[in-house]
N, C-alpha and C. Protein backbone atom coordinates (compact mmCIF):
# COMPACT_ATOMS: atom_id res chain seq x y z
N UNK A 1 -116.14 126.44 -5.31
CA UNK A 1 -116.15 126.92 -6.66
C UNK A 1 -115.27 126.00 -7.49
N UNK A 2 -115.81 125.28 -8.33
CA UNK A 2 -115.24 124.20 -9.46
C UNK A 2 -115.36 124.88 -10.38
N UNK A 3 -114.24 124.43 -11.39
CA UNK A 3 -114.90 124.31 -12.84
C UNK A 3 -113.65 123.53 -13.88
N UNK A 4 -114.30 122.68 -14.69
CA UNK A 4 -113.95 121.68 -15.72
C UNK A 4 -112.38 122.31 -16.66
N UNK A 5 -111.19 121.48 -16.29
CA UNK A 5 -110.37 122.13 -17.36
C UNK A 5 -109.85 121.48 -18.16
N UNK A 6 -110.16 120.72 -19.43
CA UNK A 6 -109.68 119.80 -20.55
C UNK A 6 -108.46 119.09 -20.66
N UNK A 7 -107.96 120.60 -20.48
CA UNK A 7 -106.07 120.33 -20.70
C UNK A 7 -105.16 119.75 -19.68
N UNK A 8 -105.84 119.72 -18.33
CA UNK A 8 -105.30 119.60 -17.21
C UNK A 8 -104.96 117.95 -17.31
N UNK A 9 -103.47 117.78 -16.82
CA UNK A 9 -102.76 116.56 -16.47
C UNK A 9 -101.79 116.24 -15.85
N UNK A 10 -101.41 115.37 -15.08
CA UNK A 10 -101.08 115.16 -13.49
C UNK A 10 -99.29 116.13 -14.11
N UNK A 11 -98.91 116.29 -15.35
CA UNK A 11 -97.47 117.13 -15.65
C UNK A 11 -98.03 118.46 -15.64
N UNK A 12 -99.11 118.76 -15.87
CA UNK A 12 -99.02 120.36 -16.40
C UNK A 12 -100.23 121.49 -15.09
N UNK A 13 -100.74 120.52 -14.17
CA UNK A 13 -101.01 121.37 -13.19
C UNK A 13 -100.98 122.68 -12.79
N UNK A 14 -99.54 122.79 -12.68
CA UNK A 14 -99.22 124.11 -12.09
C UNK A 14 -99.75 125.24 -13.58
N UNK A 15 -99.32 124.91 -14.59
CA UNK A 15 -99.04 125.76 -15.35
C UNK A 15 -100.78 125.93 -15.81
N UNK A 16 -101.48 125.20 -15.69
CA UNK A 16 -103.02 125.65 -16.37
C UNK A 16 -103.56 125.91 -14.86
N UNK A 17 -103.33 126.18 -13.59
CA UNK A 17 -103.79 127.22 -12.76
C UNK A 17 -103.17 128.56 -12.80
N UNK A 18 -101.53 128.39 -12.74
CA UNK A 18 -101.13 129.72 -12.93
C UNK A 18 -101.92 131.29 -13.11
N UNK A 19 -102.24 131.41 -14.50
CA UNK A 19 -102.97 132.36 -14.71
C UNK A 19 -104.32 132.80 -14.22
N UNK A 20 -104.71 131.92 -13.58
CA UNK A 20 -105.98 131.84 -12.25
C UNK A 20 -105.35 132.64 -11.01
N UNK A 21 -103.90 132.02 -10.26
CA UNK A 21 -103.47 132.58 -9.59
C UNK A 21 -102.59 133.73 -9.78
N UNK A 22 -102.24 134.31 -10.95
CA UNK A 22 -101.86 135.56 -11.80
C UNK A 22 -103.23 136.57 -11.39
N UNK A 23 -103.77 136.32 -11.74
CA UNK A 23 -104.98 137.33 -12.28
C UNK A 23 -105.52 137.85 -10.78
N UNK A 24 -105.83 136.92 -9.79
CA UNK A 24 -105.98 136.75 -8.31
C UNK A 24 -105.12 137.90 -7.56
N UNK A 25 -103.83 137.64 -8.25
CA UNK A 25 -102.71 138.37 -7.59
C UNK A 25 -102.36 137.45 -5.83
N UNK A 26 -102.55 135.77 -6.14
CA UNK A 26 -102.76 135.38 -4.94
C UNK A 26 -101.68 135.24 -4.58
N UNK A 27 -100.94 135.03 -3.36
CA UNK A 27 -99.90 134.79 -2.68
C UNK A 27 -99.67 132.87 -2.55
N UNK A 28 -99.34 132.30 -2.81
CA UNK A 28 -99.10 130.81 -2.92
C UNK A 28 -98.28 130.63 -1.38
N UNK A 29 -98.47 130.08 -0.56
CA UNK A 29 -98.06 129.99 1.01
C UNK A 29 -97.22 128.59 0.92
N UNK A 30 -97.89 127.91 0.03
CA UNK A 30 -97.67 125.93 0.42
C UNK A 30 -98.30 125.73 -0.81
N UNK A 31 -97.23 124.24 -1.25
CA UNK A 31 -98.00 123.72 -2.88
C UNK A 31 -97.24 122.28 -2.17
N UNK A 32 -98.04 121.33 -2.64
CA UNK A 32 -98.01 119.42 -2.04
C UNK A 32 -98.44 119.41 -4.02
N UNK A 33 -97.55 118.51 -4.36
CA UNK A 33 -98.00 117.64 -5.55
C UNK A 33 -97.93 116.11 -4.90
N UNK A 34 -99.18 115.56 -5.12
CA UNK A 34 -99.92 113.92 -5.21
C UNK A 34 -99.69 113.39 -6.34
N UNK A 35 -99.77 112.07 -6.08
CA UNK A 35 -99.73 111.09 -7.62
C UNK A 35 -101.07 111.87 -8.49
N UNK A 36 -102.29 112.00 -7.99
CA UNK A 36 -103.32 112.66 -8.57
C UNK A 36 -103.52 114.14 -8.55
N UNK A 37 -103.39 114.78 -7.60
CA UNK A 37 -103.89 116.22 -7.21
C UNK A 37 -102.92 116.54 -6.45
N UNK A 38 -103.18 118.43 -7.38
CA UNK A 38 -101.94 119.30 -6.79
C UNK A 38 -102.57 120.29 -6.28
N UNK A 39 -102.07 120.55 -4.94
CA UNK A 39 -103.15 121.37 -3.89
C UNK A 39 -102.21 122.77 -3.79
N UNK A 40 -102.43 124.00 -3.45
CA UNK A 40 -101.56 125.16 -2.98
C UNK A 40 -102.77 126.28 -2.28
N UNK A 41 -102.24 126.07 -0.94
CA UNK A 41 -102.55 127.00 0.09
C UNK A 41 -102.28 128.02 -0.30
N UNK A 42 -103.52 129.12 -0.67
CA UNK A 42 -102.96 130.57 -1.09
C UNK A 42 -103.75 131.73 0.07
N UNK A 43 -103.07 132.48 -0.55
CA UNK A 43 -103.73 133.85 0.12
C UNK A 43 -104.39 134.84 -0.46
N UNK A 44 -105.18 134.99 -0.48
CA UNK A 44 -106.52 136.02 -1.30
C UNK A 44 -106.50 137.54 -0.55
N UNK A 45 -106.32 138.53 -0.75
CA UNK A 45 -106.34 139.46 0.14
C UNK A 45 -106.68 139.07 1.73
N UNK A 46 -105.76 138.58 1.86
CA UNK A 46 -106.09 137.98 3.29
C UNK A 46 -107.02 137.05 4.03
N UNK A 47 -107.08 136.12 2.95
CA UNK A 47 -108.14 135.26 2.87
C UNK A 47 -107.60 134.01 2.47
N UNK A 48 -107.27 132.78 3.45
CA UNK A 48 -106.30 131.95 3.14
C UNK A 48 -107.49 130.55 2.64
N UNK A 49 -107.09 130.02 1.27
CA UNK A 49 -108.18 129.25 0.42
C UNK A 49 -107.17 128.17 -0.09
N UNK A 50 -107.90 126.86 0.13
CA UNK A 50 -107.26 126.06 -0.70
C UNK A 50 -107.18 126.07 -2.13
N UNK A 51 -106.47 125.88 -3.62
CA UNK A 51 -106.58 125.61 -4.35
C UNK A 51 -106.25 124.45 -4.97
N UNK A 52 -107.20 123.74 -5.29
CA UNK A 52 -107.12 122.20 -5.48
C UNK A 52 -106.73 121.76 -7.49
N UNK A 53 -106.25 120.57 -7.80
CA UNK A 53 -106.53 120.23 -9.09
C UNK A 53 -106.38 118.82 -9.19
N UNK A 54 -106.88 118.30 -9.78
CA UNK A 54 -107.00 116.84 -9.78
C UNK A 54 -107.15 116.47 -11.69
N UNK A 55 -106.12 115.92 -11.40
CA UNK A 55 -105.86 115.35 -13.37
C UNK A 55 -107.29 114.37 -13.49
N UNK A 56 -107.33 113.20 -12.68
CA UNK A 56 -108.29 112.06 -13.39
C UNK A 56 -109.57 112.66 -13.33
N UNK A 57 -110.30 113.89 -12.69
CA UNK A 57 -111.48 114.21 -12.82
C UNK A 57 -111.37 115.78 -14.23
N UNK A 58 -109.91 116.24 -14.20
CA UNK A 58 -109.62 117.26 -15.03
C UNK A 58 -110.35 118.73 -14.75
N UNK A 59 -110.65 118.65 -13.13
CA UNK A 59 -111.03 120.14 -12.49
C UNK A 59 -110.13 120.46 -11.72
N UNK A 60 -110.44 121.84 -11.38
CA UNK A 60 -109.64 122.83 -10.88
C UNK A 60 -110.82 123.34 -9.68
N UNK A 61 -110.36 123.46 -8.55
CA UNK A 61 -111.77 124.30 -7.85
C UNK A 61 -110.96 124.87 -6.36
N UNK A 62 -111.36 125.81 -5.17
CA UNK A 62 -111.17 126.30 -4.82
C UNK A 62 -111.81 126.26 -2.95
N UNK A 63 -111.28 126.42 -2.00
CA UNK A 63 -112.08 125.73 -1.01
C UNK A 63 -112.04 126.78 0.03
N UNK A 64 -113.11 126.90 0.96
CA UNK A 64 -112.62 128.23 2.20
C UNK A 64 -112.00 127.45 3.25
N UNK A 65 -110.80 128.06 3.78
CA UNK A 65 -110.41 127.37 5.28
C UNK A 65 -110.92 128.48 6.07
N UNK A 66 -111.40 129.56 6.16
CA UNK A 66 -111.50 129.99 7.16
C UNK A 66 -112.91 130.79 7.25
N UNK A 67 -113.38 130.93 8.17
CA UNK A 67 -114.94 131.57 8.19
C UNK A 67 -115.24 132.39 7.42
N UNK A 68 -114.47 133.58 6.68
CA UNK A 68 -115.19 134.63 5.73
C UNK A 68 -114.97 133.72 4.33
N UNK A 69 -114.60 132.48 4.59
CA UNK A 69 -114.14 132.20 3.18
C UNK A 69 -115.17 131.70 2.26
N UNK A 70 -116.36 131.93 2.99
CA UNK A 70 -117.44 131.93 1.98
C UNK A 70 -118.08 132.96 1.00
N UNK A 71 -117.93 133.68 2.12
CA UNK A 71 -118.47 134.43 1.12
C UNK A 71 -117.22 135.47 0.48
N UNK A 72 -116.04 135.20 0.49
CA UNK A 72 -114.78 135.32 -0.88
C UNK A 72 -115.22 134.41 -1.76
N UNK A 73 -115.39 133.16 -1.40
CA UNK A 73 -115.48 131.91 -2.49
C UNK A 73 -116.83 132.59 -3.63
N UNK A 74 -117.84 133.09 -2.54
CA UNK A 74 -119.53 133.80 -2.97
C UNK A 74 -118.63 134.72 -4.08
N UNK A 75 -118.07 135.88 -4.05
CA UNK A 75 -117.17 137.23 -4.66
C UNK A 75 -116.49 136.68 -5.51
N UNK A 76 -116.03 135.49 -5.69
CA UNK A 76 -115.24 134.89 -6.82
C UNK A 76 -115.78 134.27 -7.77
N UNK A 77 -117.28 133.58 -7.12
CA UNK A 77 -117.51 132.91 -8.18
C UNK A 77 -118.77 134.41 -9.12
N UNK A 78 -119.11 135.42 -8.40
CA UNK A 78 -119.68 136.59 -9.00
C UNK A 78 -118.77 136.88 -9.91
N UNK A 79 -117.61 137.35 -9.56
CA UNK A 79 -116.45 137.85 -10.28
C UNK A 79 -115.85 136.94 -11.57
N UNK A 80 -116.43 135.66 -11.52
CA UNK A 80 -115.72 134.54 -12.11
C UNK A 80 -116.42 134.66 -14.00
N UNK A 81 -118.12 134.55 -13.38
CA UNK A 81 -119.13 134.89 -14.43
C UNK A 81 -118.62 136.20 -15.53
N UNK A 82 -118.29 137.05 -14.83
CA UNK A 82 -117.90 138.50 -15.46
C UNK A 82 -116.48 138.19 -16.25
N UNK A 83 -115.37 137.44 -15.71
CA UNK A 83 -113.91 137.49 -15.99
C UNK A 83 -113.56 136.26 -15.82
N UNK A 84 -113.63 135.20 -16.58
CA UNK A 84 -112.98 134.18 -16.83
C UNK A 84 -111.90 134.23 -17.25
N UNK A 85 -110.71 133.58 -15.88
CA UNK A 85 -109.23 133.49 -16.29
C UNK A 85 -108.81 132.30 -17.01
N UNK A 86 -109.43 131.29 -16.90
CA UNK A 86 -108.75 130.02 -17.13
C UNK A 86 -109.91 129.51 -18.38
């Protein structure tokens, strides 16, 4: 699950996912900042997902590590259509 965020730049990362991971109510486990992309291992009701961001492409998107994490990723991006956080 991608999607395009304008504002996003290799300083302000954290702060234009934030309210993505606010709204989630996700648990943040692990955050790595890169010269390009800032990654944070979260936790989804028990559902551990990468969250990725990358300044030079200016997306934000979301990845399954673990077998049900498809179809959470499937429930988010349903949920996403209805309630856009970001």
């Amino acid at each position: 699950m991608a999607f395009y965020q304008p504002q996003l730049d290799a300083d302000n990362a954290r702060s234009v996912c934030q309210p993505l991971l606010d709204v989630l109510q996700a648990q943040v486990l692990e955050s790595q900042q890169d010269a390009d992309m800032m990654t944070w291992l979260i936790d989804f009701e028990g559902t551990r997902l990468m969250l990725k961001a990358a300044h030079y492409t200016q997306s934000v998107w979301l990845e399954p590590l673990e077998r049900d994490g498809d179809e959470v990723i499937a429930f988010l991006r349903r949920w996403w259509v209805r309630h856009p956080p970001l």
